[in-house]
Structure formats: C-alpha cells, structure tokens
C-alpha atoms as a PDB file:
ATOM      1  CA  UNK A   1       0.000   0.000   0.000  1.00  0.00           C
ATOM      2  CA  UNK A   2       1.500   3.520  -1.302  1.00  0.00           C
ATOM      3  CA  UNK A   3       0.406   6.314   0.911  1.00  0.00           C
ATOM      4  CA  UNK A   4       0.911   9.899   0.417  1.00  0.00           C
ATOM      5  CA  UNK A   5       2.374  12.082   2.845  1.00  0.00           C
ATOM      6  CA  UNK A   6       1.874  16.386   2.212  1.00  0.00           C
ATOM      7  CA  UNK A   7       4.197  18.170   4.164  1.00  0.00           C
ATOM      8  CA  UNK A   8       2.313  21.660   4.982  1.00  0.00           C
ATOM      9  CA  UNK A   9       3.767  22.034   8.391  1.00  0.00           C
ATOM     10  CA  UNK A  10       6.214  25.218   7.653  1.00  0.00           C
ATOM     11  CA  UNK A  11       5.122  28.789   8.531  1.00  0.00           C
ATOM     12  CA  UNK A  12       6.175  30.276   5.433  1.00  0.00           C
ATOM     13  CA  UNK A  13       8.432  32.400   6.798  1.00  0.00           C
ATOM     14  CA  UNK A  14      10.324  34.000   3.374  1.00  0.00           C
ATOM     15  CA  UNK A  15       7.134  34.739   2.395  1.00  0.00           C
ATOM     16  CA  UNK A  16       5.395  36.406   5.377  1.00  0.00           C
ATOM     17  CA  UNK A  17       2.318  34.677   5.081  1.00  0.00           C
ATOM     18  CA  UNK A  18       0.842  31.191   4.603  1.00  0.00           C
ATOM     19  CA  UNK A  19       2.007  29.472   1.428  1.00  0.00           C
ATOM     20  CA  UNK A  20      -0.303  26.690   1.598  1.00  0.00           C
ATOM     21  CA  UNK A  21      -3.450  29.221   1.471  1.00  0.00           C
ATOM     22  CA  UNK A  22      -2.600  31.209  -1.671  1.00  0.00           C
ATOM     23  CA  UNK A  23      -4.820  30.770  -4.225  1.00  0.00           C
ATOM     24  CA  UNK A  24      -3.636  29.085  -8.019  1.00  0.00           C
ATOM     25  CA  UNK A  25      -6.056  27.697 -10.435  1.00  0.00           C
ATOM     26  CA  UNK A  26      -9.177  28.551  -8.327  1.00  0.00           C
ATOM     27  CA  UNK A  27      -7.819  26.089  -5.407  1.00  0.00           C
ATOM     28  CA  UNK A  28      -5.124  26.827  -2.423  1.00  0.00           C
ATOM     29  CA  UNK A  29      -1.671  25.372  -2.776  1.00  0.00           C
ATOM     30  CA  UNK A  30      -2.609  22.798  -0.074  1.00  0.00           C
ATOM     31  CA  UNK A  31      -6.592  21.610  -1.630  1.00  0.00           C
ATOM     32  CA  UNK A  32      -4.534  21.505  -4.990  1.00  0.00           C
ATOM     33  CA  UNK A  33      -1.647  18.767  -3.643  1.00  0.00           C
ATOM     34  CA  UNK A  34      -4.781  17.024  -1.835  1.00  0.00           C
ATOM     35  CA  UNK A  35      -6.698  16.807  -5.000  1.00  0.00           C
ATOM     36  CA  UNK A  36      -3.819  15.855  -6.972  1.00  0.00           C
ATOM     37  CA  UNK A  37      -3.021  13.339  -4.495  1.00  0.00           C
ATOM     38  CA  UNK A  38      -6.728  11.419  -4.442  1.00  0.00           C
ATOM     39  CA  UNK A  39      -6.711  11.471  -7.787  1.00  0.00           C
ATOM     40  CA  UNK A  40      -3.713   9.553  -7.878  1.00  0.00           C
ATOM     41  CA  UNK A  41      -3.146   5.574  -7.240  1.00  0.00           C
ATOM     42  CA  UNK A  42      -1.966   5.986  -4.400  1.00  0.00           C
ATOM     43  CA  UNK A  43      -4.210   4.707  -1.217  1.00  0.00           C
ATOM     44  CA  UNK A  44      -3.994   6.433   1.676  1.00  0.00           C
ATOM     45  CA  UNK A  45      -3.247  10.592   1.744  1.00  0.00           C
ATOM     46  CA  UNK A  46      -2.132  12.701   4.619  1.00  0.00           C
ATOM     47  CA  UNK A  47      -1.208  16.109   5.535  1.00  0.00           C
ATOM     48  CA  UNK A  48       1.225  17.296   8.177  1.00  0.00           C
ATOM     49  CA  UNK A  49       0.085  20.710   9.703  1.00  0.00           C
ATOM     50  CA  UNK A  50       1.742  22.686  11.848  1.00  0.00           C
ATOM     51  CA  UNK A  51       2.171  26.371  12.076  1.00  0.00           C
ATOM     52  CA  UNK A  52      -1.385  28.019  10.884  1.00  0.00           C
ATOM     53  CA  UNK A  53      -2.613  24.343  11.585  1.00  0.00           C
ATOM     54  CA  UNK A  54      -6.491  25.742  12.414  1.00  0.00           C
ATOM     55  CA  UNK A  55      -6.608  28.579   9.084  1.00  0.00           C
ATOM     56  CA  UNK A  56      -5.566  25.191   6.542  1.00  0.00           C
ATOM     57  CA  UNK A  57      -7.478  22.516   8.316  1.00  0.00           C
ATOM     58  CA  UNK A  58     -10.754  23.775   7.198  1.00  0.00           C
ATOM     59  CA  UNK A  59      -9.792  24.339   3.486  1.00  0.00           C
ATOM     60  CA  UNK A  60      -9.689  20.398   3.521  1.00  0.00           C
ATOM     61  CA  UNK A  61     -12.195  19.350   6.115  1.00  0.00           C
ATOM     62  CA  UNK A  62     -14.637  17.814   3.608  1.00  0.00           C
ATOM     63  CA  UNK A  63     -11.920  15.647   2.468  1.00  0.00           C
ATOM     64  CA  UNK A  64     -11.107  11.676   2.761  1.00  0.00           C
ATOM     65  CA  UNK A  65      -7.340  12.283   4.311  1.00  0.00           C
ATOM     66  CA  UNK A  66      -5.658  12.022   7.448  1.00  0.00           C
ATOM     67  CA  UNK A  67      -4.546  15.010   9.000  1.00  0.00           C
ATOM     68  CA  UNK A  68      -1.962  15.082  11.749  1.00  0.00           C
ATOM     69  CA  UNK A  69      -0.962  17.717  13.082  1.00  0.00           C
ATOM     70  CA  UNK A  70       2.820  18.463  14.082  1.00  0.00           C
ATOM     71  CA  UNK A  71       3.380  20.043  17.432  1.00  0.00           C
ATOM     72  CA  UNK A  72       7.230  19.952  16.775  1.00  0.00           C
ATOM     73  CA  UNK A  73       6.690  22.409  13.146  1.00  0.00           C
ATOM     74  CA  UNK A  74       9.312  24.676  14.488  1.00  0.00           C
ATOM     75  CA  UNK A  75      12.208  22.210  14.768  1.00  0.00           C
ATOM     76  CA  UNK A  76      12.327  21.776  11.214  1.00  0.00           C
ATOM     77  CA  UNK A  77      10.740  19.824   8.106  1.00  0.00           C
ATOM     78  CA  UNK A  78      12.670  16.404   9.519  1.00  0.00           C
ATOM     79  CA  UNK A  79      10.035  16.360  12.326  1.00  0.00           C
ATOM     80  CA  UNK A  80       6.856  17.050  10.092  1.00  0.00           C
ATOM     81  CA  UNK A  81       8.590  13.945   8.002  1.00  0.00           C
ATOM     82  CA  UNK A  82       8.599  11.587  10.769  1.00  0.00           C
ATOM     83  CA  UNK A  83       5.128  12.582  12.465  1.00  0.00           C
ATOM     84  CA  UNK A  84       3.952  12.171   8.493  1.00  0.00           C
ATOM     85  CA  UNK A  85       5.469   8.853   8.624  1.00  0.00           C
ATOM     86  CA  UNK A  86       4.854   7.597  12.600  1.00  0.00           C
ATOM     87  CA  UNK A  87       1.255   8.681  11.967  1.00  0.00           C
ATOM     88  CA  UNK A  88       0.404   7.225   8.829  1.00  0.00           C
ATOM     89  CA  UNK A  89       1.972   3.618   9.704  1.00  0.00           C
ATOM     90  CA  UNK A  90      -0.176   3.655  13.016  1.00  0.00           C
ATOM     91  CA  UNK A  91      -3.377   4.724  11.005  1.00  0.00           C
ATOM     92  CA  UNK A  92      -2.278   2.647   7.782  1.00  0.00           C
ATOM     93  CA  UNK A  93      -0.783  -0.423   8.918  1.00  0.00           C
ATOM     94  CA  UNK A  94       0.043  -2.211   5.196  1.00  0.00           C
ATOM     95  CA  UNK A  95       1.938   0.871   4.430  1.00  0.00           C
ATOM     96  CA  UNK A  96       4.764  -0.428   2.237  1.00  0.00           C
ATOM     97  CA  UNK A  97       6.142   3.080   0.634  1.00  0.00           C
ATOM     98  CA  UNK A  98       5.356   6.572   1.160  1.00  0.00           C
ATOM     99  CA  UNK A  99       5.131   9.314  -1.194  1.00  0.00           C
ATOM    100  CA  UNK A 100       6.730  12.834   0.380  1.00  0.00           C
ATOM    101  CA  UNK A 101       5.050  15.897  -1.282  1.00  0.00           C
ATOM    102  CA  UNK A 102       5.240  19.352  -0.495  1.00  0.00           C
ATOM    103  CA  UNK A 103       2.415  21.856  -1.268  1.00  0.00           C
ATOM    104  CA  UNK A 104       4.580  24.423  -2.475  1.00  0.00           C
ATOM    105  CA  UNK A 105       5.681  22.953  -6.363  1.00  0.00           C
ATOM    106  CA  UNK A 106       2.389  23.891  -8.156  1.00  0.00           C
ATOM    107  CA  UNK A 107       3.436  21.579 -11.111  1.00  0.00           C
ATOM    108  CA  UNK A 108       3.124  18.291  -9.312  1.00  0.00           C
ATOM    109  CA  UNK A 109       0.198  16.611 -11.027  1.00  0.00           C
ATOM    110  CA  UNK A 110      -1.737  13.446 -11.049  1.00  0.00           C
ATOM    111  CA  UNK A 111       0.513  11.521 -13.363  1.00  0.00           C
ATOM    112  CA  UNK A 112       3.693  12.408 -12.154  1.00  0.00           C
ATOM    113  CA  UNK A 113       2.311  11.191  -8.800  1.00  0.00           C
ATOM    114  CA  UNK A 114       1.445   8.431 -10.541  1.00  0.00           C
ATOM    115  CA  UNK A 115       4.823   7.854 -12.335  1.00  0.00           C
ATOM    116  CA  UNK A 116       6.200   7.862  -9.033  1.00  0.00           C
ATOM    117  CA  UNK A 117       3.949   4.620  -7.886  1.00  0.00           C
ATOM    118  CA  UNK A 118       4.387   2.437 -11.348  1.00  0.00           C
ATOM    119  CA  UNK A 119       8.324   2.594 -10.992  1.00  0.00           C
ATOM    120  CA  UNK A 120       8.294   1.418  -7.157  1.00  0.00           C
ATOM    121  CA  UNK A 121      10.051  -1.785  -6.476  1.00  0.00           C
ATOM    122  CA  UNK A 122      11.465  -3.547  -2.979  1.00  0.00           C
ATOM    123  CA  UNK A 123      14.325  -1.600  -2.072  1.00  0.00           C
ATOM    124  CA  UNK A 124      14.063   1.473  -3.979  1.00  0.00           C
ATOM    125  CA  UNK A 125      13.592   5.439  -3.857  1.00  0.00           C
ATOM    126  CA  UNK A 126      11.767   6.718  -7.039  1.00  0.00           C
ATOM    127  CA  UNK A 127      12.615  10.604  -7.071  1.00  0.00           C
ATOM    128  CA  UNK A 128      11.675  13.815  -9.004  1.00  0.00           C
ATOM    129  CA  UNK A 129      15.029  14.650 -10.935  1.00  0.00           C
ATOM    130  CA  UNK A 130      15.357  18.539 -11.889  1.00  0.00           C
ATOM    131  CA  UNK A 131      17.582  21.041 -11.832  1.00  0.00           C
ATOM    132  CA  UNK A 132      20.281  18.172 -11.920  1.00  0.00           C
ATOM    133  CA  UNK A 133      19.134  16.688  -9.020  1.00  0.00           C
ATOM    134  CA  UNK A 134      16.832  14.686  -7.645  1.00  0.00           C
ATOM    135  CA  UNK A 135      14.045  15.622  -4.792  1.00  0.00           C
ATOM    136  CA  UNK A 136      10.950  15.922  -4.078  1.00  0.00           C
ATOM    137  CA  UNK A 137       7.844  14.588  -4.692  1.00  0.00           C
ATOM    138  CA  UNK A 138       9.779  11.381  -4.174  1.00  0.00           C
ATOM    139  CA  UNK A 139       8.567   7.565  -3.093  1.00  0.00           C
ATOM    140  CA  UNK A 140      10.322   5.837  -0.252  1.00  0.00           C
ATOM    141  CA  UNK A 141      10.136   2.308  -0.028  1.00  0.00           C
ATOM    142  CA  UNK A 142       9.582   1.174   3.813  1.00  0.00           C
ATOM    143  CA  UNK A 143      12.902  -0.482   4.425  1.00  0.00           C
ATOM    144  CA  UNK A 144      14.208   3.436   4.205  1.00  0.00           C
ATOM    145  CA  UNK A 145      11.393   4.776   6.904  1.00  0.00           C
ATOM    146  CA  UNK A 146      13.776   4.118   9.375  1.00  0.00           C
ATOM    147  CA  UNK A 147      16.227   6.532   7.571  1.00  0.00           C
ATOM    148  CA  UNK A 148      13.530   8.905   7.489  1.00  0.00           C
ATOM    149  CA  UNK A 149      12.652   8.903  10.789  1.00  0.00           C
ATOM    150  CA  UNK A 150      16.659   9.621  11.847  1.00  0.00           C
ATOM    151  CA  UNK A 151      16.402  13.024   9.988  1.00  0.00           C
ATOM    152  CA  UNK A 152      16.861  16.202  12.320  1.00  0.00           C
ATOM    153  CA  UNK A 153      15.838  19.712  12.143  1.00  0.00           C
ATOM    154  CA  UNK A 154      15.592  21.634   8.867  1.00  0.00           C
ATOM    155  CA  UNK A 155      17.179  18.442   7.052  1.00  0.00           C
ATOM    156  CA  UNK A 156      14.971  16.897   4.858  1.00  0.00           C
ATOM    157  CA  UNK A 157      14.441  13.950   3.024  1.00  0.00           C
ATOM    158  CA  UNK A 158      17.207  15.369   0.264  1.00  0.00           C
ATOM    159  CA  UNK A 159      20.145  13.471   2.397  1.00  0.00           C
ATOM    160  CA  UNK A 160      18.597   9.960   2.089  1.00  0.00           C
ATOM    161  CA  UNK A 161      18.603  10.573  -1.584  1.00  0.00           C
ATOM    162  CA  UNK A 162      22.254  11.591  -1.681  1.00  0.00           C
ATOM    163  CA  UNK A 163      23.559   8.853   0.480  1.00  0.00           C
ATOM    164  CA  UNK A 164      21.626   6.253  -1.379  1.00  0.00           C
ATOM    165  CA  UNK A 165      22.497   7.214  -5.225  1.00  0.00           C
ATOM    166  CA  UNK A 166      21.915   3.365  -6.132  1.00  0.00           C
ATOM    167  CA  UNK A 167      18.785   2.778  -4.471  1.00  0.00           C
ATOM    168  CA  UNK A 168      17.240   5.907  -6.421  1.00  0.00           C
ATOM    169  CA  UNK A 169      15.244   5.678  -9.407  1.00  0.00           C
ATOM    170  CA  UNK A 170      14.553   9.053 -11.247  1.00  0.00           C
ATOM    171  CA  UNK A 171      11.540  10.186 -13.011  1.00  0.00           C
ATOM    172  CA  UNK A 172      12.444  13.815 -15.142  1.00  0.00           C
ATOM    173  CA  UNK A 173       9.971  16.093 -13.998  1.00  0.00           C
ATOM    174  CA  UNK A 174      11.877  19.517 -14.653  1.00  0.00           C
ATOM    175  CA  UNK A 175       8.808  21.920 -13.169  1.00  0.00           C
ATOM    176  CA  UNK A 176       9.761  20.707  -9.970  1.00  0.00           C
ATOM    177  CA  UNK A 177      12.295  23.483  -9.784  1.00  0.00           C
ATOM    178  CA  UNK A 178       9.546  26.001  -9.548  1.00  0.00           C
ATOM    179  CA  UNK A 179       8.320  26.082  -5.927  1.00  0.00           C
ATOM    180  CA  UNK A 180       6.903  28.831  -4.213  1.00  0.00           C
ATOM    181  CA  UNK A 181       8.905  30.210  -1.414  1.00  0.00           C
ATOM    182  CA  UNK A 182       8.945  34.210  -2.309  1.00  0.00           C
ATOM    183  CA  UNK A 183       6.022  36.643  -2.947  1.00  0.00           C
ATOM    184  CA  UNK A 184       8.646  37.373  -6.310  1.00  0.00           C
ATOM    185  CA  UNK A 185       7.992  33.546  -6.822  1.00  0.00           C
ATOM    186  CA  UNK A 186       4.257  33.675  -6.609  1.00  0.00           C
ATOM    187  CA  UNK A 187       3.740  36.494  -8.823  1.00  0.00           C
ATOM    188  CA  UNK A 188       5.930  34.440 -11.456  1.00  0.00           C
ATOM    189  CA  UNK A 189       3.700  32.077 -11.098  1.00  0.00           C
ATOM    190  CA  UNK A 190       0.558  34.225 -12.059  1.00  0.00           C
ATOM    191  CA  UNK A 191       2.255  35.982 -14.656  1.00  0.00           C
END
C-alpha cells in the first residue's frame, strides 16, 4: 500500500504569510496537492500541519485524508517527516512506501504522482530529478522509513537521496524546480 504524505507544516516564513493558502487555479496550494493526491493511485493521503494548523485545516475538512498535526513544526521539516510517517503507519498499517510531497511545487500533477507509484520496487527510492538533481515529490520504499525517521531539524528527506544514489530511481519532472517560497515567486507564477 502507497500512501501519500503532504508536508504543509512550515510557517512560510520567506514569504510572510501562509504558502499553503494562496490561491492558483481557483484552489489553495494545499486543496490543490490534496486533490492531486486522491486522484492519484496511491491509497492512503495525509497532511502534516503545523504552524497556521487551524486557518488550513478547514480548506480540507470535507476531504477523505488524514490530518496530523505536528506540534514539533518549528524544529524543522525532519520532524513534520517523521510525524507524516509515525502517523500514517499507526493509522495505515500495510503501508509499504510513502510518497513525500510538499504543497509548495504547483506543477506536481496526477501523473507524475502516478509515475512515481508504477516505478516502485522492494528496495528502492523513485525521485523527481530537476535542476540536476533529484528531490521531491519522491517515493520511499519502507525499508528506508527508518532513515527517514533519523532526519533532524531543517534536514529533509534530500540526504537519504544523496547517500543512497543506487537505491534511487529518477523520473524527469523539470517543473519541480519552480516552488513557491517568495512573494517574487508567486507572482511568477501568475504571470
């Protein structure tokens, strides 16, 4: 079982206001990753909120997803990854890989989610490669939750990719590079 795991813990700080509530397309950053999410293959979805936890939880209240909420946000994205992944294995106990997505890369769609799922195998990480790397939205097979769950502070889920080059199997998906961390970015974005 593949579940999906939105990390929409941060406070948005370079931007000086809630990322996950700004408005693309009609939806929020955060209903648009949901959406994109169930419409995927993937079997179980949840959210990580943290910082503006109460403001985001009712833009997906009506929806079929787990939402946990991370009383730890402030220590960094490495402990929104392992409530993500702590939570979802107690609610989800089949869980055999886990999708990390983040709210702020607009581009993510349904079939690169998708993509992500069909090249899974025992064993392996199947990550987002742009930019000349490789990142997020990436699949983690469960043998590497445990390296998940060592991550600290700010670190995220990047170093597991690094240190494992030849368990990771890359999908191009060069729009990942455009994520939303600057009101400069945003505007790009609606331009």
């Amino acid at each position: 079982m593949t579940g999906i795991i939105i990390l929409a813990a941060g406070a948005s700080s370079r931007l000086g206001n809630a990322k996950q509530a700004l408005n693309y397309q009609g939806q929020t950053l955060l209903q648009r990753a949901v959406q994109t999410a169930l419409d995927s293959d993937g079997e179980a979805v949840a959210v990580v909120l943290g910082a503006n936890a109460e403001i985001l939880q009712t833009t997906i209240i009506n929806q079929p997803v787990h939402v946990f909420l991370n009383a730890d946000w402030k220590e960094g994205m490495a402990s929104s990854i392992c409530c993500g992944i702590n939570e979802l294995q107690k609610a989800e106990p089949h869980l055999t890989s886990a999708i990390l997505m983040l709210c702020d890369q607009p581009y993510v769609d349904t079939a690169l989610v998708n993509q992500l799922i069909q090249k899974a195998s025992a064993n392996k990480i199947v990550a987002s490669a742009y930019n000349g790397t490789v990142g997020a939205p990436a699949l983690f097979d469960c043998s590497f939750f445990p390296h998940l769950l060592s991550l600290t502070g700010h670190e995220g889920a990047k170093r597991i990719l690094l240190d494992h080059p030849d368990s990771v199997i890359s999908i191009p998906f060069p729009l990942g590079a455009i994520d939303i961390d600057t009101i400069a970015d945003y505007d790009s974005l609606n331009s």
